[in-house]
Protein backbone atom coordinates (compact mmCIF):
# COMPACT_ATOMS: atom_id res chain seq x y z
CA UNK A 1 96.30 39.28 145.25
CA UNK A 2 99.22 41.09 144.34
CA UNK A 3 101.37 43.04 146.66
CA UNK A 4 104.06 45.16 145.13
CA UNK A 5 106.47 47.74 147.55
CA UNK A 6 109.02 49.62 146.32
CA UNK A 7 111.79 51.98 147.91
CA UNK A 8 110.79 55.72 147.61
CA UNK A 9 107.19 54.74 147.31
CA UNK A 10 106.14 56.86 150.22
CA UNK A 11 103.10 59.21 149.54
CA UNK A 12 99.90 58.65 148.34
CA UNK A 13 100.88 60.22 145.02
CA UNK A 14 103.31 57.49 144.85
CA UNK A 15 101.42 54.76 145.62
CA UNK A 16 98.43 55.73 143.43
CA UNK A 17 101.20 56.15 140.27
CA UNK A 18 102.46 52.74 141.65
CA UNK A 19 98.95 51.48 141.44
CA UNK A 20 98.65 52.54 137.93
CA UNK A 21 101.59 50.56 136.72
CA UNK A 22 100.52 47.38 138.54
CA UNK A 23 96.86 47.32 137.39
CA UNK A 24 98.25 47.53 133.79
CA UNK A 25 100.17 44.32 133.95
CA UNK A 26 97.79 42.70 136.04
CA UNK A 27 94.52 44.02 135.23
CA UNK A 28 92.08 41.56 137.15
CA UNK A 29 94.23 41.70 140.63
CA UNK A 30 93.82 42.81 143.85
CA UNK A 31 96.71 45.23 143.98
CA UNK A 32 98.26 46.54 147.80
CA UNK A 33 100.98 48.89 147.36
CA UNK A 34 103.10 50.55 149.39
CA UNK A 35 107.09 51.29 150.00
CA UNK A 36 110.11 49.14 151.01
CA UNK A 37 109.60 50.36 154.78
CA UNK A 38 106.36 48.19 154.76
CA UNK A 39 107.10 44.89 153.82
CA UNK A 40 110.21 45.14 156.09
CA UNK A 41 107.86 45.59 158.73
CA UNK A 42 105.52 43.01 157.70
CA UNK A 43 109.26 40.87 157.05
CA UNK A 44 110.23 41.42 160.68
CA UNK A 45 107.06 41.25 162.98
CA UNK A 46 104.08 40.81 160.72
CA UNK A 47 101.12 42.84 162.67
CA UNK A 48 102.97 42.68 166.12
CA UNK A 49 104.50 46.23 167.60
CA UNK A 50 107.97 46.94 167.41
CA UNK A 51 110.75 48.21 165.30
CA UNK A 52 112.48 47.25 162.22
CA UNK A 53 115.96 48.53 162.11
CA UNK A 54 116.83 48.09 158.14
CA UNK A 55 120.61 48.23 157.22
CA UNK A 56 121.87 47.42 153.51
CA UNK A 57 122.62 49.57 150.82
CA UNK A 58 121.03 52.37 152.31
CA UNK A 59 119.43 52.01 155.75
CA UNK A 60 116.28 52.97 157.68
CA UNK A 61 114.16 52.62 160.84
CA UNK A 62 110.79 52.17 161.42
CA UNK A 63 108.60 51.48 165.05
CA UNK A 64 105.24 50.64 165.20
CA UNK A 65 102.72 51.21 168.11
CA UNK A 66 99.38 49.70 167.92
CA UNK A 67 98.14 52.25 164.60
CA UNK A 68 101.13 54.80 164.95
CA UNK A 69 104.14 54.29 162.85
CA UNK A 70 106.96 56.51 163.50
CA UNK A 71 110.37 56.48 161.14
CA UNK A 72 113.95 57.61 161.20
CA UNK A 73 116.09 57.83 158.81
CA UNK A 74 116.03 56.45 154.91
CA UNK A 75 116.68 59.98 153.42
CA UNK A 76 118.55 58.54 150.75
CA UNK A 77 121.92 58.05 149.81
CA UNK A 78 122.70 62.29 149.47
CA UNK A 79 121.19 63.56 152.83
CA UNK A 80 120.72 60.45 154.95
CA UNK A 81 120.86 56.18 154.94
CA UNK A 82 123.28 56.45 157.83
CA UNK A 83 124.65 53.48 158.71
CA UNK A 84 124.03 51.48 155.10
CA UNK A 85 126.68 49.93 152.88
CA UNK A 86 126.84 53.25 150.93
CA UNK A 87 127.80 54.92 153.99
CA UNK A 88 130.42 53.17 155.27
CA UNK A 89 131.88 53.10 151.72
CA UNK A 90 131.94 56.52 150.76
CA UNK A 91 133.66 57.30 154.10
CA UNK A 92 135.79 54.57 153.46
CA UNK A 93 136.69 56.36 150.17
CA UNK A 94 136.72 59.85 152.12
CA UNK A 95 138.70 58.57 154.65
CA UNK A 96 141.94 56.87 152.75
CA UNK A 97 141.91 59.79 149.89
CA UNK A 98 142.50 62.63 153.20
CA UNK A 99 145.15 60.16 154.73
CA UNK A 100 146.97 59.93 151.20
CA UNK A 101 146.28 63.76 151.17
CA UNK A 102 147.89 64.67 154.34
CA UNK A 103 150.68 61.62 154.50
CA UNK A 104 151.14 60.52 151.16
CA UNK A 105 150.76 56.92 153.43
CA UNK A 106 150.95 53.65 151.63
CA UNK A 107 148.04 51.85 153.94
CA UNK A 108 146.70 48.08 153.60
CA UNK A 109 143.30 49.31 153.71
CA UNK A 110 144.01 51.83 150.82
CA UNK A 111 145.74 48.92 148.95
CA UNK A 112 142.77 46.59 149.52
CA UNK A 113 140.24 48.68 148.04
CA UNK A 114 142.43 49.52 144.75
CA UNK A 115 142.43 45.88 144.88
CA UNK A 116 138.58 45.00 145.27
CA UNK A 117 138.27 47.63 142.36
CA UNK A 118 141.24 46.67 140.01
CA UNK A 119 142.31 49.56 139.96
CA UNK A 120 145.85 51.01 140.17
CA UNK A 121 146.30 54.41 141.71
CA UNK A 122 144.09 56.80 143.55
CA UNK A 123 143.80 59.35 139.93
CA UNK A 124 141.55 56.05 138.66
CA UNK A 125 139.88 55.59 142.38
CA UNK A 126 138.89 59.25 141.71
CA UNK A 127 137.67 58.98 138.27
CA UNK A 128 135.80 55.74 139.16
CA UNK A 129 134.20 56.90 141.74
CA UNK A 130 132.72 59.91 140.09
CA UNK A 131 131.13 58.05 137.61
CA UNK A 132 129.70 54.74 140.14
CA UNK A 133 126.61 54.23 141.47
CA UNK A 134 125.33 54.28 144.79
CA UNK A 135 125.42 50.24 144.36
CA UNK A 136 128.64 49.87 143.15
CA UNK A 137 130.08 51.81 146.35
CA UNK A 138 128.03 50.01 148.40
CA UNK A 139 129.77 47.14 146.99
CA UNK A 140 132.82 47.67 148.92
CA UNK A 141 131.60 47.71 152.01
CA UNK A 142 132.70 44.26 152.57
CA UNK A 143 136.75 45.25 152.42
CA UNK A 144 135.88 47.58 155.50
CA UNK A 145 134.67 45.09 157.64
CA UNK A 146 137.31 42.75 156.84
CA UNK A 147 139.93 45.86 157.37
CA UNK A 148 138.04 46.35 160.70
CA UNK A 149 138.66 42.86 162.01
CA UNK A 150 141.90 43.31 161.55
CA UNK A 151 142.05 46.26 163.95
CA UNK A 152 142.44 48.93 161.02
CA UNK A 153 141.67 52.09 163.39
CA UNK A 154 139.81 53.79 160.40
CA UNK A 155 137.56 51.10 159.64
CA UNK A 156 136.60 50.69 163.20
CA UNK A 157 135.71 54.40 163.60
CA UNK A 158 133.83 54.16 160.50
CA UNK A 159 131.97 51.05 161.14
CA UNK A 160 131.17 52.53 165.10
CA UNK A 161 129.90 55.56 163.57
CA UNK A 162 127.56 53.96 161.55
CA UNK A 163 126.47 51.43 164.33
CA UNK A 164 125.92 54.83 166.69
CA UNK A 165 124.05 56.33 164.05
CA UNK A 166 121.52 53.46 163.70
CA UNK A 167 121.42 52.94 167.69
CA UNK A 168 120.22 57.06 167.91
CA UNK A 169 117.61 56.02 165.55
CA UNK A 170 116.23 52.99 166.63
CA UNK A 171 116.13 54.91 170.64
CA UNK A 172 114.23 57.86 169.07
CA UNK A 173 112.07 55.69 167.66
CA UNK A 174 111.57 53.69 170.49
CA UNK A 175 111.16 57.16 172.65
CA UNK A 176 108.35 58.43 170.27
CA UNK A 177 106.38 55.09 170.69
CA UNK A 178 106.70 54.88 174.54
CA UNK A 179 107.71 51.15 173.53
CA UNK A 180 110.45 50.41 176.81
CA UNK A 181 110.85 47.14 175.83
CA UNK A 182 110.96 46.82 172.09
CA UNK A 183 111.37 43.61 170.05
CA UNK A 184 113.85 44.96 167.60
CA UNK A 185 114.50 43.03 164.59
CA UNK A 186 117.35 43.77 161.78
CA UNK A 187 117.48 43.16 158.28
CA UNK A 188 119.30 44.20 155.25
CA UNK A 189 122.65 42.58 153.72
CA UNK A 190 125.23 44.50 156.18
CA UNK A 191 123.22 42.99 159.69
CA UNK A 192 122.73 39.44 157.37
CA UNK A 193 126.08 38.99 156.38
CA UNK A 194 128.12 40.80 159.18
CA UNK A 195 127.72 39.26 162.27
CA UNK A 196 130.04 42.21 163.56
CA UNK A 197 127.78 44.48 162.66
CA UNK A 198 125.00 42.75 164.32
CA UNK A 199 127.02 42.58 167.85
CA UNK A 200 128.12 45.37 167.37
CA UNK A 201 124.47 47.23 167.30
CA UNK A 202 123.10 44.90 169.91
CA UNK A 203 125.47 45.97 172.61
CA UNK A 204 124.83 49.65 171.78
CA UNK A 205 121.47 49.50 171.62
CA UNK A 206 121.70 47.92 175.53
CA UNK A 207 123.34 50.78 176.57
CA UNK A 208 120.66 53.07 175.50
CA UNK A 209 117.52 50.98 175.67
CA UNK A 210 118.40 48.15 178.12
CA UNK A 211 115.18 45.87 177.78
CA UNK A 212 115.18 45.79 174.15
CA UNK A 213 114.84 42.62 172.52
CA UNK A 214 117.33 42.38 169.40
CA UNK A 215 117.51 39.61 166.69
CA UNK A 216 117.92 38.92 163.06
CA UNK A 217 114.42 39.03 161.38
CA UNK A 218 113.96 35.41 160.30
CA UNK A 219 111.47 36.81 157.05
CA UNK A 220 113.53 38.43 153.92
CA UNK A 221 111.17 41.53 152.61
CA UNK A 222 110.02 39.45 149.89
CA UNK A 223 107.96 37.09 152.19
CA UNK A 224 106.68 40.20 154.13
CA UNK A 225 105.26 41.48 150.74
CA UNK A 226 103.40 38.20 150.27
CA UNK A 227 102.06 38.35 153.44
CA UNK A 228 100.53 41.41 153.04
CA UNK A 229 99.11 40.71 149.80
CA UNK A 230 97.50 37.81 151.02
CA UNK A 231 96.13 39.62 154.83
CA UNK A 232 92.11 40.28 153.34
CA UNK A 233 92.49 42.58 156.48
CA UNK A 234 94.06 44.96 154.55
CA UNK A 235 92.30 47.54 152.20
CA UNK A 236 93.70 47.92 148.12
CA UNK A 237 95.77 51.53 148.53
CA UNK A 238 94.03 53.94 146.62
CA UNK A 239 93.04 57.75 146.67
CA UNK A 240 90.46 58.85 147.97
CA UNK A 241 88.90 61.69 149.28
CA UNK A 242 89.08 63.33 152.60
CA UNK A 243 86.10 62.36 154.92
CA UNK A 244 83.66 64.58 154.79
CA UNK A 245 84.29 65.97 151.10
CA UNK A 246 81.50 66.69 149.27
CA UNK A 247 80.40 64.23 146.24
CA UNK A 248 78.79 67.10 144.21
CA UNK A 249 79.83 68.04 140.98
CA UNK A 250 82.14 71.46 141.38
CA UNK A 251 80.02 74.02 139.49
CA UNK A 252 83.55 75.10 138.43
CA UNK A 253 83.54 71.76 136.66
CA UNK A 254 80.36 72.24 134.90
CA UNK A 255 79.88 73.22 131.28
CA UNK A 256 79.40 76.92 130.43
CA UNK A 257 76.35 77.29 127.74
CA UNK A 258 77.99 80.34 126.99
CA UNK A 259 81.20 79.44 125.40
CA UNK A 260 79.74 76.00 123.72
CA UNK A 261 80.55 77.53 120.72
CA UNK A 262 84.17 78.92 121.33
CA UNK A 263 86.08 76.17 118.92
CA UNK A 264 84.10 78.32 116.28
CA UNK A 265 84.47 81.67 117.29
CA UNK A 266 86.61 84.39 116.24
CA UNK A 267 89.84 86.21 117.64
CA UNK A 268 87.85 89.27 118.54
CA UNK A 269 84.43 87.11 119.85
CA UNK A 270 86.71 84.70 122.08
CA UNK A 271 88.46 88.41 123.25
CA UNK A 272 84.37 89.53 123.78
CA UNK A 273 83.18 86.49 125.87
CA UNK A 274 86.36 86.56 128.00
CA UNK A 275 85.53 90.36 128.70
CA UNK A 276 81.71 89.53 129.19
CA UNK A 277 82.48 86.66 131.70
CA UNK A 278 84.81 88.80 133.77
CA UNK A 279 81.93 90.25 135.63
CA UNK A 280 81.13 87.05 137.25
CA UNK A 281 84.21 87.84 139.09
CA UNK A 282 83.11 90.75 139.91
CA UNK A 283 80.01 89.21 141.06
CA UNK A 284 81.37 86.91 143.31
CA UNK A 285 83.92 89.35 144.72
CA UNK A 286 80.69 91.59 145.91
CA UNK A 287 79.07 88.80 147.24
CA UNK A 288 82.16 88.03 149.98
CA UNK A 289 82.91 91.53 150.72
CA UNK A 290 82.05 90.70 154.28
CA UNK A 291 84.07 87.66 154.53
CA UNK A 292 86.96 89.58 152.59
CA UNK A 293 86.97 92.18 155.46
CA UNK A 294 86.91 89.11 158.38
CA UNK A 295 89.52 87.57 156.72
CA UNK A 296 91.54 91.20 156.72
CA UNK A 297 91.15 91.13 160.83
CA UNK A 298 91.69 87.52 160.98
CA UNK A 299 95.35 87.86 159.19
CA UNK A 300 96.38 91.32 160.82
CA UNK A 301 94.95 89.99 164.12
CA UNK A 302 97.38 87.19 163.77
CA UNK A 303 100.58 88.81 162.40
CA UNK A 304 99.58 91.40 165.21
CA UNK A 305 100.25 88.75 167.87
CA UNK A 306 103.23 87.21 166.42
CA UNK A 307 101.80 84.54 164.30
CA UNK A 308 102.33 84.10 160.36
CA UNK A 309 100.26 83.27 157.41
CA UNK A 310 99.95 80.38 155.53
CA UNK A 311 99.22 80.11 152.18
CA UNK A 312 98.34 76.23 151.25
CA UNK A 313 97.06 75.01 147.31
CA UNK A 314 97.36 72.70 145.12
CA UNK A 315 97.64 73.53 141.11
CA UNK A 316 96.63 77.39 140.06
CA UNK A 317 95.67 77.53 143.62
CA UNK A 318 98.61 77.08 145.09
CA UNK A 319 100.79 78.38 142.86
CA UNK A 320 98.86 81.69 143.31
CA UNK A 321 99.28 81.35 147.23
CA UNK A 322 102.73 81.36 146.64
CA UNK A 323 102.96 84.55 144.38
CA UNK A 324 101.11 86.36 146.66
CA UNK A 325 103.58 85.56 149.47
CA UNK A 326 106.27 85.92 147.43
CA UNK A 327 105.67 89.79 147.12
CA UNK A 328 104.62 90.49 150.78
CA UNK A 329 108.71 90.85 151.42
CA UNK A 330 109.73 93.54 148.45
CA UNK A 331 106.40 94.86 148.86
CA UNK A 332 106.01 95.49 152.59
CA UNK A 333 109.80 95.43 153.81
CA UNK A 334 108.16 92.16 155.83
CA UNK A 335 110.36 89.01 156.71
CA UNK A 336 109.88 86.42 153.92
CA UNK A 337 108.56 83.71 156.65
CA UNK A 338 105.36 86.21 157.40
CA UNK A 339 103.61 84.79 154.41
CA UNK A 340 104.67 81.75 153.52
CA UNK A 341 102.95 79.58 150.01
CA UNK A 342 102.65 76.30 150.35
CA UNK A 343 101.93 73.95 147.33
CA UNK A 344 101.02 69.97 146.63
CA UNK A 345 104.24 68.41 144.96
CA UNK A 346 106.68 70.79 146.11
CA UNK A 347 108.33 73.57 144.60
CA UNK A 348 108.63 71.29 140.91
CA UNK A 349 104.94 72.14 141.20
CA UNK A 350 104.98 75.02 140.34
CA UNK A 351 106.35 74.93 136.66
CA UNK A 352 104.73 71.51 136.02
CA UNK A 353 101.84 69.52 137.38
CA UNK A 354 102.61 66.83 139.55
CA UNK A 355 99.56 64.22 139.00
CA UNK A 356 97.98 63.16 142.24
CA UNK A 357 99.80 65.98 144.81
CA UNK A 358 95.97 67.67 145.10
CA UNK A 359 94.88 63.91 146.21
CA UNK A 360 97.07 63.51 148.77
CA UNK A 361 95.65 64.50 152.17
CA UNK A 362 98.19 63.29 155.02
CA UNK A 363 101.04 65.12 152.62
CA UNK A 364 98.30 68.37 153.58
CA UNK A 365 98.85 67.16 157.25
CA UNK A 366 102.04 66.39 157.01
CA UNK A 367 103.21 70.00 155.48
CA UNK A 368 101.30 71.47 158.67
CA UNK A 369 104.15 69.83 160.91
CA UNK A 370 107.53 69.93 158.53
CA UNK A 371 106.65 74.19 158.24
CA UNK A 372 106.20 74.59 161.82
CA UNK A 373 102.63 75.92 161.88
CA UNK A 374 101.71 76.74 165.49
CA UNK A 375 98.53 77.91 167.26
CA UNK A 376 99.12 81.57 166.65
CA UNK A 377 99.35 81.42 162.85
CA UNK A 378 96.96 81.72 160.21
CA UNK A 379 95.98 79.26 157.32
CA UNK A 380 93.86 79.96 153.96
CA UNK A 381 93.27 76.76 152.28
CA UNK A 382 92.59 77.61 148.57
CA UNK A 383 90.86 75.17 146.53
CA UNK A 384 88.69 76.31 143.89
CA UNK A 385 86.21 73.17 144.16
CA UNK A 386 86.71 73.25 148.20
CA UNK A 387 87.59 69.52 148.19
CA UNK A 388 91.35 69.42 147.17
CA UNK A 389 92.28 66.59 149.80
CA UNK A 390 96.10 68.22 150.29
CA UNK A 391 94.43 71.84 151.20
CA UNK A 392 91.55 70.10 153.26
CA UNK A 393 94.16 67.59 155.35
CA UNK A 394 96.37 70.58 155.95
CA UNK A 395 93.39 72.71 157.37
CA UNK A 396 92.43 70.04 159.27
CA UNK A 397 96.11 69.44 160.76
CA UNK A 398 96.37 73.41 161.50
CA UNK A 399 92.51 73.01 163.81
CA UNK A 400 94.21 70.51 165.25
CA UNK A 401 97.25 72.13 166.32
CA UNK A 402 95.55 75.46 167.23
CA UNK A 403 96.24 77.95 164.48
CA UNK A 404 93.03 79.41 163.04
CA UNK A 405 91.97 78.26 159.53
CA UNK A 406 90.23 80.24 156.63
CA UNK A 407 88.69 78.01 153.31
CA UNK A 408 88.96 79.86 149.94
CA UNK A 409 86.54 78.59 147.21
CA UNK A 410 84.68 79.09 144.05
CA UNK A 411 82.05 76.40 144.43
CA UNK A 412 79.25 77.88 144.24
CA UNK A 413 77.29 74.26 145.06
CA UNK A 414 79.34 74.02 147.83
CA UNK A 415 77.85 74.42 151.41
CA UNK A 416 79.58 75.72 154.12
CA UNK A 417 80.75 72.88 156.60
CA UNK A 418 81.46 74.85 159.91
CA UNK A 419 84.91 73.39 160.36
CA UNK A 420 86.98 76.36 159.61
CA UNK A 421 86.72 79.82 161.04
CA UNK A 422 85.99 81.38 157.99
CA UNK A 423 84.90 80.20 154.59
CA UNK A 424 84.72 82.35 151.07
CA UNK A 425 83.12 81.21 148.70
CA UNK A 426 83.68 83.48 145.52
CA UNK A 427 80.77 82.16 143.14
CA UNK A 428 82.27 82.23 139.53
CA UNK A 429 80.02 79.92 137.99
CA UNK A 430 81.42 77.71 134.92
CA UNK A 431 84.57 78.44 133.48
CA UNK A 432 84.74 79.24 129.57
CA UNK A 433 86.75 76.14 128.87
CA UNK A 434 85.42 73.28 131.15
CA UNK A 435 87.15 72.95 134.52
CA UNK A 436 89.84 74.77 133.55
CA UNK A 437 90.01 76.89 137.24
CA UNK A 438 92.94 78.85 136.06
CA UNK A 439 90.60 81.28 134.31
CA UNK A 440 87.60 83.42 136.02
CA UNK A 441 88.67 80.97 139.53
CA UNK A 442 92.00 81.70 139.17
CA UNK A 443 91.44 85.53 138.37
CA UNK A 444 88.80 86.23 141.82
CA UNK A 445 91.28 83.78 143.74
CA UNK A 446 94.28 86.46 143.12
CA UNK A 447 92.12 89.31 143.98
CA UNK A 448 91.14 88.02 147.14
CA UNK A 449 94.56 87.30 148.24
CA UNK A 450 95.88 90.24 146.97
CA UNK A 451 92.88 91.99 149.09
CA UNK A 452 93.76 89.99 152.59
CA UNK A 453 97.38 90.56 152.58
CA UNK A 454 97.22 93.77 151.30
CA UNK A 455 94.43 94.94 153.81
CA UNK A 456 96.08 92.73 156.46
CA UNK A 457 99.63 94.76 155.87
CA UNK A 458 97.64 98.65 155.66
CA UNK A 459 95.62 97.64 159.12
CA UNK A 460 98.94 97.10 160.73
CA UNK A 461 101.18 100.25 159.65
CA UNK A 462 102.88 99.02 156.42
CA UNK A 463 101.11 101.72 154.27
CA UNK A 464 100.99 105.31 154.93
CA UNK A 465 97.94 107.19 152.74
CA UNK A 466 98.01 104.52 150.15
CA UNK A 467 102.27 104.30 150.06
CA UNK A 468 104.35 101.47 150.96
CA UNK A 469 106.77 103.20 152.91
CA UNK A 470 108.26 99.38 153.65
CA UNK A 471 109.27 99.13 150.16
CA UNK A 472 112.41 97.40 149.99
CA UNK A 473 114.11 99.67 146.71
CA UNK A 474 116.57 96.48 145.65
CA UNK A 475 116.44 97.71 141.83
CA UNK A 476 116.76 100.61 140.00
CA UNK A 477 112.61 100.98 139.02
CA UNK A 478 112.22 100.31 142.97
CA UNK A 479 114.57 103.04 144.04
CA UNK A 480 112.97 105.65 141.60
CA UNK A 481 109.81 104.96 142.92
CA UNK A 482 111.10 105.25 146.53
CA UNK A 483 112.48 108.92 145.82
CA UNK A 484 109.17 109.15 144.53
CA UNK A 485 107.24 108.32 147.61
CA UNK A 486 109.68 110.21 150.08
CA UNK A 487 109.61 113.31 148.19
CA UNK A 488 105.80 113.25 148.22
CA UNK A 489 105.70 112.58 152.04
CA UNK A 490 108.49 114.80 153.50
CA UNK A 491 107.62 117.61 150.71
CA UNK A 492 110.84 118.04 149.74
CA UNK A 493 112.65 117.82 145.69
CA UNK A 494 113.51 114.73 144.20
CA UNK A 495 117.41 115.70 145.01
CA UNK A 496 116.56 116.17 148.44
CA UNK A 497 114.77 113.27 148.61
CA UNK A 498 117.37 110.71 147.52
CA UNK A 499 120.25 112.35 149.32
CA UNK A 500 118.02 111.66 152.71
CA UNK A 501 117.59 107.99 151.09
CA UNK A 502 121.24 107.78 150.90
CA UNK A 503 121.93 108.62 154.25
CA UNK A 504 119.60 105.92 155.86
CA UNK A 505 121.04 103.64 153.11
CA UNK A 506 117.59 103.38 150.94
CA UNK A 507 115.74 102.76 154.59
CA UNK A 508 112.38 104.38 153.83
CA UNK A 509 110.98 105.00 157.49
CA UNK A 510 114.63 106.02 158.53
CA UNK A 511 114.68 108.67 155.36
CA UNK A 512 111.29 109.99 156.20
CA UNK A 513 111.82 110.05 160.08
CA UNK A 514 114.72 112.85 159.27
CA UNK A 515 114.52 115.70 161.26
């Protein structure tokens, strides 16, 4: 058994590309994977509840309670690590660069760090430290403890800071997991090797959480990660699907008999069978015209009352969740967090595909939180095979808080479940090249979206006859079209109509509510 955990290696995405790697070198192990956070656990208090308070080059926090983990911190060296070596360095660095700014001061602690660098004025401390690494900052971390000790005012504040920082963790932590009396353990080079440090924390801590029980862990993370390779408790990390998913083969995975041919076929027959195929969308698009029109009162019935919609895919799914949100805003003059897309991977997803993002079902649950779905909002899970474990966790996460839940498909061997509120299931059979959803899946997907926010936006007011007199006229094609639309409404010239547009400054209702 084999137990490899890595920093960064948070999401099952990561782990499963983690898992990859391992199995190549060591094809005939049992492989557990899993980030930096876990073996510090396992490090600190093996299976036992409590929290790990990690501070070395970077820092982080992490509290167990019984199966709930809760975490703080460990953003990284750019938004977070708080209380790390990097950050008292840098604002070590920060701090002696503004007092040479604003006093010109010759200061020890300035003088020391030239020194620990070899360097010989603060032009090469600049020029150095645009080219280091987060390690080799780190690295100096030692100078400010040593200026601290001897009373250097700006090394104390900076070391406190970071102490406080790590204390506010470690009690929100501690809050979240209703754990009063926590065994808190420490790890990482700055609580090893800086017994200030460690004092320092432990009295703050006392203040805020006075019962807690704070000590050096007496395991380095290398001894936790053997320990959880060798526990036979533990499952191998892996993917898998959502419970519940349905082991069928996606007809939109299937072979079409009518393009087995296409390698061989010409230009104009490929341009033929594509046509021909089309009217499976068609087809399908028929078939859910009743769903289609739920799905229209669902969304306006929400928006109506103040809620939102959420768009969540992964691949061509998602990506065509978040076009369709993208234009409800120019489109409808609506607020750009009415519709919102959300996609697996991230916004890099949607120029590239990010391998396992569609696999990973708490990242689903997790986007359900980090967006601030509530009860009153809307979600439409699209997933052309309806077992996408991202769009099927985040569904699941949005029942769970309250807000009501649609399932888009194109499966037609799929069988509705019952867990959602609605489910469409636009049946467009096998796609021309094998599994390739972005084709007749992709095309009825995009119609139905454009048909539920578009009926969604008419039902409540947005359209007048069949005119968006929301339209937001931010370009020159847009403005046209918006002299266009008032001049038709208020019957007046095309003159007439863009001098009341430039009165209301290009606000349609205002321009067409002119006495």
């Amino acid at each position: 058994r084999i137990g490899v955990f890595l920093a960064g290696c948070a999401t099952e995405e990561d782990r499963a590309a983690l898992l990859k790697l391992a199995r190549a070198v060591w094809p005939k192990a049992n492989i557990v994977a899993g980030s930096d956070r876990d073996s510090g656990m396992a490090a600190c208090l093996r299976d036992r509840d409590g929290i790990a308070v990690n501070a070395g080059t970077g820092s982080s926090v992490t509290g167990r309670s019984g199966c709930r983990i809760e975490n703080a911190g460990g953003w990284g060296h750019i938004l977070g690590d708080a209380g790390g070596a990097y950050f008292v360095s840098i604002r070590a660095l920060r701090s002696i660069l503004r007092e040479y700014d604003l006093r010109r001061g010759e200061r020890e602690f300035a003088a020391n760090i030239l020194r620990a660098l070899g360097l010989n004025n603060f032009d090469e401390l600049v020029r150095w430290a645009q080219t280091a690494d987060k390690m080799e900052i780190a690295s100096l971390a030692p100078v400010v403890f040593e200026a601290a000790r001897k009373s250097d005012e700006a090394a104390r504040q900076i070391i406190a800071a970071g102490v406080s920082a790590l204390v506010d963790f470690t009690t929100a932590v501690s809050m979240r997991l209703q754990l009063e009396t926590p065994e808190v353990r420490l790890m990482g080079g700055l609580f090893e090797n800086q017994k200030f440090y460690r004092v320092a924390f432990a009295k703050a801590l006392s203040e805020k959480i006075p019962g807690a029980n704070v000590a050096l862990s007496e395991s380095p993370p290398e001894v936790g990660a053997a320990w959880l390779a060798a526990d036979e408790r533990l499952q191998i990390a892996k993917t898998a699907e959502p419970a519940g998913a349905v082991s069928l083969v996606s007809s939109t995975e299937e072979a079409n008999p009518r393009s087995a041919n296409l390698d061989r076929l010409s230009a104009r027959e490929i341009v033929e069978l594509f046509v021909a195929e089309e009217k499976l969308v068609d087809e399908g698009l028929r078939q859910c015209i009743d769903q289609l029109a739920r799905a229209i009162e669902l969304s306006a019935g929400a928006i109506g009352k103040g809620g939102r919609m959420f768009y969540v895919g992964a691949g061509t799914s998602g990506r065509l969740g978040v076009l369709d949100a993208a234009e409800i805003p120019p489109t409808f003059g609506a607020s750009p967090d009415l519709f919102q897309g959300i996609i697996a991977g991230g916004a890099p997803a949607l120029q590239r595909s990010i391998e396992g993002a569609e696999d990973d079902a708490h990242a689903g649950a997790l986007a359900m939180d980090e967006r601030g779905v509530k009860s009153e909002d809307l979600v439409i899970g699209i997933s052309a095979s309806g077992r996408a474990a991202f769009v099927i966790g985040a569904l699941r996460r949005a029942r769970e808080i309250g807000a009501q839940t649609i399932l888009l498909t194109c499966n037609a061997k799929r069988e509705p479940g019952g867990e959602f509120d609605l489910e469409i299931n636009l049946k467009t059979g096998p796609e021309i090249v094998t599994g390739s959803t972005r084709l007749k899946a992709g095309t009825a997907t995009k119609i139905a979206l454009n048909i539920i926010s578009t009926g969604a936006m008419t039902r409540l007011g947005r359209v007048r006859g069949n005119l968006m007199i929301d339209l937001q006229p931010t370009n020159k094609k847009l403005r046209e079209r918006a002299v266009g639309l008032v001049s038709q409404l208020a019957r007046c010239d095309r003159e007439s109509a863009r001098s009341r547009l430039e009165r209301a400054d290009w606000n349609l209702r205002e321009a067409l509510n002119e006495e």
